[in-house]
ModelCIF file with pLDDT and N, C-alpha, C, O atoms, coordinates in Angstrom:
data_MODEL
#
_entry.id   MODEL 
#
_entity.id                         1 
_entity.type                       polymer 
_entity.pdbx_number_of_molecules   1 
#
_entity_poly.entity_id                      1 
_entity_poly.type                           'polypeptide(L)' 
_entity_poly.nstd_linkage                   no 
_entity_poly.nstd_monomer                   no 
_entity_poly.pdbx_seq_one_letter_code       
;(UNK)(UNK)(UNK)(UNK)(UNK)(UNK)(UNK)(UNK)(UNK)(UNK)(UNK)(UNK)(UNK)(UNK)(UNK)(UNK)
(UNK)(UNK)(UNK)(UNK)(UNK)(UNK)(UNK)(UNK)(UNK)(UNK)(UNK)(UNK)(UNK)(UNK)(UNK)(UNK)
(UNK)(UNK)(UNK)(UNK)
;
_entity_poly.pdbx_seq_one_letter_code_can   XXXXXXXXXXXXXXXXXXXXXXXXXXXXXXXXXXXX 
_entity_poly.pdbx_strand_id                 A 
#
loop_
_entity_poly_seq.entity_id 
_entity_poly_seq.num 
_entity_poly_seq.mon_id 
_entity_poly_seq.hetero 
1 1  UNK n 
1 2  UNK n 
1 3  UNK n 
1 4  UNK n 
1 5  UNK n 
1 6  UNK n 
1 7  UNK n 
1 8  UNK n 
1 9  UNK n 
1 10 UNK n 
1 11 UNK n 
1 12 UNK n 
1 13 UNK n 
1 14 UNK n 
1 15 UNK n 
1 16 UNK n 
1 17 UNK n 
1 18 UNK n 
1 19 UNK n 
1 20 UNK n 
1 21 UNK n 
1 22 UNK n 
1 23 UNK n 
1 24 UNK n 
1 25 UNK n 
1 26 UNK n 
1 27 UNK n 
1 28 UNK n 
1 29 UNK n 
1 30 UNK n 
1 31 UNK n 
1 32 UNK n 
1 33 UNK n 
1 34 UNK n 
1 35 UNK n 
1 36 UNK n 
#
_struct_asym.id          A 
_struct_asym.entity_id   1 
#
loop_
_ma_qa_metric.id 
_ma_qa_metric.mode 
_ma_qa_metric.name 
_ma_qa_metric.software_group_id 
_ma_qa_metric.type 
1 global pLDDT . pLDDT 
2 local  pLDDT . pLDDT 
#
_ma_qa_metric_global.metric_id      1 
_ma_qa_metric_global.metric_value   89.22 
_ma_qa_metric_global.model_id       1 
_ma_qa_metric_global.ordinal_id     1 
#
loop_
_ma_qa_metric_local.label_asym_id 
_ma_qa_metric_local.label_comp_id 
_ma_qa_metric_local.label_seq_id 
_ma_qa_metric_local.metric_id 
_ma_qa_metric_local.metric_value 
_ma_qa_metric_local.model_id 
_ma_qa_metric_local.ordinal_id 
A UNK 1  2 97.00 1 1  
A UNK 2  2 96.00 1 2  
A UNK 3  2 94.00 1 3  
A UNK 4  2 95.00 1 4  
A UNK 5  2 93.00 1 5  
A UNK 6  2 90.00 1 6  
A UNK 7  2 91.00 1 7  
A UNK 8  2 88.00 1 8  
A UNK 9  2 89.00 1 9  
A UNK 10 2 92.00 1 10 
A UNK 11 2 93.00 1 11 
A UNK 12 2 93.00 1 12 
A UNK 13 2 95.00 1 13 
A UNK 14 2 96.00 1 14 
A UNK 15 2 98.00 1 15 
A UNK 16 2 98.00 1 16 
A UNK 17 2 98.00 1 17 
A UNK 18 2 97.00 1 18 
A UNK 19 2 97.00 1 19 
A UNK 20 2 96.00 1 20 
A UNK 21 2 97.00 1 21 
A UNK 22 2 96.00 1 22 
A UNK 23 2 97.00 1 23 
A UNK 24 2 96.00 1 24 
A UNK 25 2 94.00 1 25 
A UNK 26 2 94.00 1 26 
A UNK 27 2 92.00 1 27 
A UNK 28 2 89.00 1 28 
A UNK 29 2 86.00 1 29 
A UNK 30 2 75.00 1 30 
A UNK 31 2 62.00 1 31 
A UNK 32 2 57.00 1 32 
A UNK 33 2 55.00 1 33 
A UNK 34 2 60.00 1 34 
A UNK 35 2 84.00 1 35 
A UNK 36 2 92.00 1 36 
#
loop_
_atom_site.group_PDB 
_atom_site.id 
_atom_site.type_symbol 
_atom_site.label_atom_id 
_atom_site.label_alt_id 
_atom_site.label_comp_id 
_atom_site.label_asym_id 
_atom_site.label_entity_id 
_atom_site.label_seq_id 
_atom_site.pdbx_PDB_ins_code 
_atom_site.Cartn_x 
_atom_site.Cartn_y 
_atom_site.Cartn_z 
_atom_site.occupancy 
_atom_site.B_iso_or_equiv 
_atom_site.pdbx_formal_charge 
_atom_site.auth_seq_id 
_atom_site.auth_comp_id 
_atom_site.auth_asym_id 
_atom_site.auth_atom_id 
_atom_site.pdbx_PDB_model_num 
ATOM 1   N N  . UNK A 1 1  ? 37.621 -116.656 35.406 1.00 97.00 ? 1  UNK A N  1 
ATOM 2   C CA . UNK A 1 1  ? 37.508 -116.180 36.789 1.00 97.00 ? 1  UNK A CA 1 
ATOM 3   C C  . UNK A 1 1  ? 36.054 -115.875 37.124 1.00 97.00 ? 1  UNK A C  1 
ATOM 4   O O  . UNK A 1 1  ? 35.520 -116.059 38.218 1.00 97.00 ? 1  UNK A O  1 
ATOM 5   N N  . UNK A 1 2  ? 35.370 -115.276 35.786 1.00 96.00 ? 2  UNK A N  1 
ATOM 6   C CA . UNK A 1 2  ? 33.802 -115.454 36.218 1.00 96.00 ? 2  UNK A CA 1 
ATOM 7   C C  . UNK A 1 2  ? 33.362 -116.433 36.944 1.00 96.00 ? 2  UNK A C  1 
ATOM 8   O O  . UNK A 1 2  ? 32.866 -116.457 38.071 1.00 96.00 ? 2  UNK A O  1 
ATOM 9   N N  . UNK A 1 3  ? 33.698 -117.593 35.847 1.00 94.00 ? 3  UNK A N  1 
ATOM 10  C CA . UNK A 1 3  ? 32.565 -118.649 35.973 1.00 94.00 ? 3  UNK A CA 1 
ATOM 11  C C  . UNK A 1 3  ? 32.682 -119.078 37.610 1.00 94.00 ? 3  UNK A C  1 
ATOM 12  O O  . UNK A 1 3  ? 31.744 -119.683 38.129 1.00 94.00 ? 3  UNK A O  1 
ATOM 13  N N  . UNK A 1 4  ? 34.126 -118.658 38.539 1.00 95.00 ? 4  UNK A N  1 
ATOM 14  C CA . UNK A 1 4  ? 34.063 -119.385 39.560 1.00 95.00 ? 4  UNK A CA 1 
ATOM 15  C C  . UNK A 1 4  ? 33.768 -118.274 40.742 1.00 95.00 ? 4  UNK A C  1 
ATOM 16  O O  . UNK A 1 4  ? 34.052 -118.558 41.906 1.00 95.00 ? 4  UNK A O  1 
ATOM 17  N N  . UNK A 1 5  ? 33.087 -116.779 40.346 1.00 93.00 ? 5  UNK A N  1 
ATOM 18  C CA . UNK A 1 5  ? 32.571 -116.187 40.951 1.00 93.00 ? 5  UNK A CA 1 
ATOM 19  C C  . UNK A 1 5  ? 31.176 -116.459 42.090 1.00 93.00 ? 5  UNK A C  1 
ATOM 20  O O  . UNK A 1 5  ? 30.117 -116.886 41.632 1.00 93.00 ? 5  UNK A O  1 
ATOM 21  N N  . UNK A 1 6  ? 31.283 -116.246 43.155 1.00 90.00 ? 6  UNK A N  1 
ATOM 22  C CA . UNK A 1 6  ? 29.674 -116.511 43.655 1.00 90.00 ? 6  UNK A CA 1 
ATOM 23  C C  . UNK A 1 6  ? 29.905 -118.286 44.379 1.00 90.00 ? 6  UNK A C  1 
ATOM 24  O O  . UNK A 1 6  ? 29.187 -118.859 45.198 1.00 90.00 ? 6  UNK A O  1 
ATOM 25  N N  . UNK A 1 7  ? 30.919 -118.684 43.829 1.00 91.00 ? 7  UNK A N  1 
ATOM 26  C CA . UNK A 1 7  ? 31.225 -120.366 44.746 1.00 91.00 ? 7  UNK A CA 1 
ATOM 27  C C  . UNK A 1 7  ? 31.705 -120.284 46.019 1.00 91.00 ? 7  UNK A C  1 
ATOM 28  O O  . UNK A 1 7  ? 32.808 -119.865 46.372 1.00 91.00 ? 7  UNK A O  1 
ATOM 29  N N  . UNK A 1 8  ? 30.703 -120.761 46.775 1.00 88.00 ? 8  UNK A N  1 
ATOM 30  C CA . UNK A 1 8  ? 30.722 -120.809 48.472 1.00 88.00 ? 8  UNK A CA 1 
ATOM 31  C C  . UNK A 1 8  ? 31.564 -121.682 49.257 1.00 88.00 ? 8  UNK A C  1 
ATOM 32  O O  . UNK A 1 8  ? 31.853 -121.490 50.438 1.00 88.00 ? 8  UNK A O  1 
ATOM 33  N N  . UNK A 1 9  ? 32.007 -122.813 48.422 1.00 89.00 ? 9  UNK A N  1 
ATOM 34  C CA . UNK A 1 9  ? 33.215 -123.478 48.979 1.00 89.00 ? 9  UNK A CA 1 
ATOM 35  C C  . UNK A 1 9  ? 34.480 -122.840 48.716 1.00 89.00 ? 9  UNK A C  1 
ATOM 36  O O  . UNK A 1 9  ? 35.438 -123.379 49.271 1.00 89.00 ? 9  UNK A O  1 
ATOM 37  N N  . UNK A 1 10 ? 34.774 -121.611 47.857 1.00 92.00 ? 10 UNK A N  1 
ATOM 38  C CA . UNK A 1 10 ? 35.807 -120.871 47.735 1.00 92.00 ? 10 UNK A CA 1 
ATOM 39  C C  . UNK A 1 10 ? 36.056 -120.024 49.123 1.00 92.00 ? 10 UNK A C  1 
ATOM 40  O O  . UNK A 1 10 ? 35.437 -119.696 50.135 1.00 92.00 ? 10 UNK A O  1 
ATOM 41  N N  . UNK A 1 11 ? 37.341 -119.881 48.533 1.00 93.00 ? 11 UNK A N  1 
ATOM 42  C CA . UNK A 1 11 ? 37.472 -118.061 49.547 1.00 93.00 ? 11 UNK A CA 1 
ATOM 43  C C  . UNK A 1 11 ? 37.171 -117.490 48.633 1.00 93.00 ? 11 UNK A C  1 
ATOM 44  O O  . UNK A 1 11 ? 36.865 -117.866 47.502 1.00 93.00 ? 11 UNK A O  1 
ATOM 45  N N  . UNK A 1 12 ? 37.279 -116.052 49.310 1.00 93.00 ? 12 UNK A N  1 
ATOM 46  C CA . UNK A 1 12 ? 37.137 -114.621 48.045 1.00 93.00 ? 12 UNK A CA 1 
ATOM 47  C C  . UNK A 1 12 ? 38.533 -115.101 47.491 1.00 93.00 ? 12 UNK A C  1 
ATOM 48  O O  . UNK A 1 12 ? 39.447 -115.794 47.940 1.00 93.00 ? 12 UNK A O  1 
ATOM 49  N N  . UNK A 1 13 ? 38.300 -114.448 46.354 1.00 95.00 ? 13 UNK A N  1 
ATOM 50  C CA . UNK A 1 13 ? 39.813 -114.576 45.710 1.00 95.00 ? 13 UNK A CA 1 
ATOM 51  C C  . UNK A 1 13 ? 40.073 -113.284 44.672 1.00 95.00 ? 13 UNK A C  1 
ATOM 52  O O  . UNK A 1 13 ? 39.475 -112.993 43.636 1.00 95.00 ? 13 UNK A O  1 
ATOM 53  N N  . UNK A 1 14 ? 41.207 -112.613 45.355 1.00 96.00 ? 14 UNK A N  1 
ATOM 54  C CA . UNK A 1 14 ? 41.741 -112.161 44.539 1.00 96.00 ? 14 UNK A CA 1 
ATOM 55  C C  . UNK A 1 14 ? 42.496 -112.165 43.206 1.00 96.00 ? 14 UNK A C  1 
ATOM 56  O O  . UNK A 1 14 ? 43.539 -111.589 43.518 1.00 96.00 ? 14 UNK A O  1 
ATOM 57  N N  . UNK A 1 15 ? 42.598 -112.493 41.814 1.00 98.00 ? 15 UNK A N  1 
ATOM 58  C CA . UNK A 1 15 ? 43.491 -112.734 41.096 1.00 98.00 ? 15 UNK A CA 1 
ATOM 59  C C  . UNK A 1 15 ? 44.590 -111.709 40.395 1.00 98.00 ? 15 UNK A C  1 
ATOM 60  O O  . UNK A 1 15 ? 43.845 -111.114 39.616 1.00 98.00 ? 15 UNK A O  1 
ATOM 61  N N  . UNK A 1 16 ? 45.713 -111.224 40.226 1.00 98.00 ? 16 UNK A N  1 
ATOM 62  C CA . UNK A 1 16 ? 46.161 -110.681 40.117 1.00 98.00 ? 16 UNK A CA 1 
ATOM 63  C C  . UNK A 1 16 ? 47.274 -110.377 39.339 1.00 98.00 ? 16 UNK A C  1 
ATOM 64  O O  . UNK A 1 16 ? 48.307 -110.572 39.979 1.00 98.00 ? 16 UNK A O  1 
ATOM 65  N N  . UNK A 1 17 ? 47.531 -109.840 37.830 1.00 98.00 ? 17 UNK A N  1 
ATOM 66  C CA . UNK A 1 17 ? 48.519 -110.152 36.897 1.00 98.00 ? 17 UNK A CA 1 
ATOM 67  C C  . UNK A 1 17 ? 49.699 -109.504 37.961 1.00 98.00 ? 17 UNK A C  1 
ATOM 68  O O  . UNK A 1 17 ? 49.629 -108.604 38.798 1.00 98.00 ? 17 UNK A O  1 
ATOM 69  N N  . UNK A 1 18 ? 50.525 -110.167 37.633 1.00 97.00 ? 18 UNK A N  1 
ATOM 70  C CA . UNK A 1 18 ? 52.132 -109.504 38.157 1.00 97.00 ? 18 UNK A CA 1 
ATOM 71  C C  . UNK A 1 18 ? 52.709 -108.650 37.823 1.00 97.00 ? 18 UNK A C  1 
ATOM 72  O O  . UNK A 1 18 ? 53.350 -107.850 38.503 1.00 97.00 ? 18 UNK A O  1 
ATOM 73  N N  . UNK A 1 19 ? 52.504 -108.719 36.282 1.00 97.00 ? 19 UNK A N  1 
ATOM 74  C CA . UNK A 1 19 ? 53.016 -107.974 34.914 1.00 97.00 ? 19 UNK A CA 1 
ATOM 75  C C  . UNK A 1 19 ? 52.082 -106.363 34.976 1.00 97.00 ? 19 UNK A C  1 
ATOM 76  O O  . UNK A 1 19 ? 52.594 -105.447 35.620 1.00 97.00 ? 19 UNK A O  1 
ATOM 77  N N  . UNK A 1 20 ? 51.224 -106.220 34.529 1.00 96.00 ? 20 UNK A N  1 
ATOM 78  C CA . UNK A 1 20 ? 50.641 -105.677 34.788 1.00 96.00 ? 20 UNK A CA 1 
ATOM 79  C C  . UNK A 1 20 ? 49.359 -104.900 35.790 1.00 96.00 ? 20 UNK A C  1 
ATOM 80  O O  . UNK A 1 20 ? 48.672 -103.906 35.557 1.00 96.00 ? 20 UNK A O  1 
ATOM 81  N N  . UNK A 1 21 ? 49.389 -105.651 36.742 1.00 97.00 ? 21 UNK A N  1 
ATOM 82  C CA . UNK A 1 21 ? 48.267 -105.191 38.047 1.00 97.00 ? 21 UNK A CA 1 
ATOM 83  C C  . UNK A 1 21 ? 47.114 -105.147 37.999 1.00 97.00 ? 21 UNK A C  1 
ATOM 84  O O  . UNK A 1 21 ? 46.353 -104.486 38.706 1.00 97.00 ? 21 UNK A O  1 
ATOM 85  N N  . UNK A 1 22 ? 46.716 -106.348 36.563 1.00 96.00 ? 22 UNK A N  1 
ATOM 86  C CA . UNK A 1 22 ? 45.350 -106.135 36.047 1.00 96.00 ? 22 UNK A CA 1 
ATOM 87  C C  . UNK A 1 22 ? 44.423 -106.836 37.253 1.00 96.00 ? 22 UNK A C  1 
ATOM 88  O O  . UNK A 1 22 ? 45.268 -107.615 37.695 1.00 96.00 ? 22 UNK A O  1 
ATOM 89  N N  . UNK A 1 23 ? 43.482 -107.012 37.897 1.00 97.00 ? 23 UNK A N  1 
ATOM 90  C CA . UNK A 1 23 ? 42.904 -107.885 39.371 1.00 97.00 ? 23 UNK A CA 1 
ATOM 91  C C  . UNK A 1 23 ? 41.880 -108.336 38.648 1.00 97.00 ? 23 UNK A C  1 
ATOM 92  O O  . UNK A 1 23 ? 41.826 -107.934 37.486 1.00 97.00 ? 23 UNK A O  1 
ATOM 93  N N  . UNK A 1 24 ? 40.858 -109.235 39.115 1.00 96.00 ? 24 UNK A N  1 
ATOM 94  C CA . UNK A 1 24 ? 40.103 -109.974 38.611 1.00 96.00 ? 24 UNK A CA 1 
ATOM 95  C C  . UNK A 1 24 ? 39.556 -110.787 40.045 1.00 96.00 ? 24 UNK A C  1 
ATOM 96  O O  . UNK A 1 24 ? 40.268 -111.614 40.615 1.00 96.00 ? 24 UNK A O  1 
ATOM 97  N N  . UNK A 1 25 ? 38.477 -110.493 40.419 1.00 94.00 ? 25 UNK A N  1 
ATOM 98  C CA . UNK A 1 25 ? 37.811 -110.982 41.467 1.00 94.00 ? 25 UNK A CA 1 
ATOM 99  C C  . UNK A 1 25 ? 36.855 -112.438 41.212 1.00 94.00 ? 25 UNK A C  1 
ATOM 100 O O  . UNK A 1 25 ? 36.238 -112.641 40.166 1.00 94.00 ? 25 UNK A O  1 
ATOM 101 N N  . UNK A 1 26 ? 36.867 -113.075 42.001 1.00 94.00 ? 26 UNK A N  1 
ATOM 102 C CA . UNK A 1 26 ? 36.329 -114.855 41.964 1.00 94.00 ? 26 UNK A CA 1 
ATOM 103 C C  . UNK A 1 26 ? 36.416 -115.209 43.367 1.00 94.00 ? 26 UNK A C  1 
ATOM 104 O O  . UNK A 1 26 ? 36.913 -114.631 44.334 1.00 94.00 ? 26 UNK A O  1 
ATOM 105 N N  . UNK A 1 27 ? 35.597 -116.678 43.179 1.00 92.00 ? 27 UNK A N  1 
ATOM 106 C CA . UNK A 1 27 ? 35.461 -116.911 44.675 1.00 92.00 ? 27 UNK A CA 1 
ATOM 107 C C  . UNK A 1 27 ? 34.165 -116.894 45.376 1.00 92.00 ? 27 UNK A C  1 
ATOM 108 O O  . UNK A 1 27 ? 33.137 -116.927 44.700 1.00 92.00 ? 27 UNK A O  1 
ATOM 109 N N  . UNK A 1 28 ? 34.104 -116.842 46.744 1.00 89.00 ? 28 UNK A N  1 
ATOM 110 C CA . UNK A 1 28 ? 33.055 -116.662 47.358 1.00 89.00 ? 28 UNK A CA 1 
ATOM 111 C C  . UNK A 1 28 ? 32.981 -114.759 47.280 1.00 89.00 ? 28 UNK A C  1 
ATOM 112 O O  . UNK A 1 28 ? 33.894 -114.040 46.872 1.00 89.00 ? 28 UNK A O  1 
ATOM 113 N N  . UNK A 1 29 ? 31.768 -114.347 47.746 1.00 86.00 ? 29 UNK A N  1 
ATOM 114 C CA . UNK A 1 29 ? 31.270 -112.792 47.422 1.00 86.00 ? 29 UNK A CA 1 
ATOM 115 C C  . UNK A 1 29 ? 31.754 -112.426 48.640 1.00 86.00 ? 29 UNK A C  1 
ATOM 116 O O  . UNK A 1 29 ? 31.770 -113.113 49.660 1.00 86.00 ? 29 UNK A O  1 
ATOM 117 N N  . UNK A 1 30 ? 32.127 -111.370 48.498 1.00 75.00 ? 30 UNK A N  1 
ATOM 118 C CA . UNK A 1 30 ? 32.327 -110.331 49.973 1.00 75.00 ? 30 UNK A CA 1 
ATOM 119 C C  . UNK A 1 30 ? 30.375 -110.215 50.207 1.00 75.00 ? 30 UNK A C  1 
ATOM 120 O O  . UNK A 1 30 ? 29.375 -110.518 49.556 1.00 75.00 ? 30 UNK A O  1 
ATOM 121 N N  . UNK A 1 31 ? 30.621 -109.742 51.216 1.00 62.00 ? 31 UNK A N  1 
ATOM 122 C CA . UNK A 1 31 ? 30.907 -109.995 52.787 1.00 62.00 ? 31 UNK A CA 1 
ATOM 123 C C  . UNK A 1 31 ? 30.729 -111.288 53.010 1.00 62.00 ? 31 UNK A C  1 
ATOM 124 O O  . UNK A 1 31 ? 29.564 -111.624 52.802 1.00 62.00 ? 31 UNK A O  1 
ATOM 125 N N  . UNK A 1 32 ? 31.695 -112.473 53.484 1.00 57.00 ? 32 UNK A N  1 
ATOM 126 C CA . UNK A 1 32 ? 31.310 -113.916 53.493 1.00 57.00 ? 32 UNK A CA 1 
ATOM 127 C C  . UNK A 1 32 ? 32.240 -114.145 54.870 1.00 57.00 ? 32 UNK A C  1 
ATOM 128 O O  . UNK A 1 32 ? 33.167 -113.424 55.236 1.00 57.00 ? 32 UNK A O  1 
ATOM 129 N N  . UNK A 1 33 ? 31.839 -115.096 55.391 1.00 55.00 ? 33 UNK A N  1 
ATOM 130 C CA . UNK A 1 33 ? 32.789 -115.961 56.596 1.00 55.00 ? 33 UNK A CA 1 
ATOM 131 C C  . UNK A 1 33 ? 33.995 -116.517 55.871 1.00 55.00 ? 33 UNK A C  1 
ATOM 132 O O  . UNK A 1 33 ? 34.928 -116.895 56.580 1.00 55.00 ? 33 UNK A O  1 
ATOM 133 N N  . UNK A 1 34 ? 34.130 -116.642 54.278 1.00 60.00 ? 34 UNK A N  1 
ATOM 134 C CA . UNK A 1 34 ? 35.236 -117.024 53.733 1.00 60.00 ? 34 UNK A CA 1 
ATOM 135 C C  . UNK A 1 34 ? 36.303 -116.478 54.112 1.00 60.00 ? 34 UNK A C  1 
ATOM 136 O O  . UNK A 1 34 ? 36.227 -115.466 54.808 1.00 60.00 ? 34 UNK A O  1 
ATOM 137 N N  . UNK A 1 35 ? 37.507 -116.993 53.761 1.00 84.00 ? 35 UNK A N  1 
ATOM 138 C CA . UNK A 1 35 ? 38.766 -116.402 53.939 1.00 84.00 ? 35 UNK A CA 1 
ATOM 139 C C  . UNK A 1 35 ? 38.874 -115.533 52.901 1.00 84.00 ? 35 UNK A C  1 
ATOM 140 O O  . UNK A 1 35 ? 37.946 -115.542 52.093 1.00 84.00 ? 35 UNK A O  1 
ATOM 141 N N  . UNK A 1 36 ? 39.944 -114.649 52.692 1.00 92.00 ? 36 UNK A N  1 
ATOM 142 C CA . UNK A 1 36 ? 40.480 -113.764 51.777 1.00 92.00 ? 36 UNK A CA 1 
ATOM 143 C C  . UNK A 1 36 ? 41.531 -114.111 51.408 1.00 92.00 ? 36 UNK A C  1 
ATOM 144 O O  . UNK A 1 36 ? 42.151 -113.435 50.587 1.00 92.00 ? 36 UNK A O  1 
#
């Protein structure tokens, strides 16, 4: 989920275990015109 941190053709992305509620952020960076 790092490595696809900071990529501008992403949205932000939340990732999120089900099981446990562990989150893990990737994606484009907040504050961005990206989606969420």
């Amino acid at each position: 989920s790092a490595q696809f941190a900071g990529r501008p053709e992403l949205p932000h992305l939340t990732l999120v275990d089900s099981v446990t509620g562990a989150a893990h952020a990737s994606g484009a960076e907040r504050p961005s015109a990206a989606r969420e």
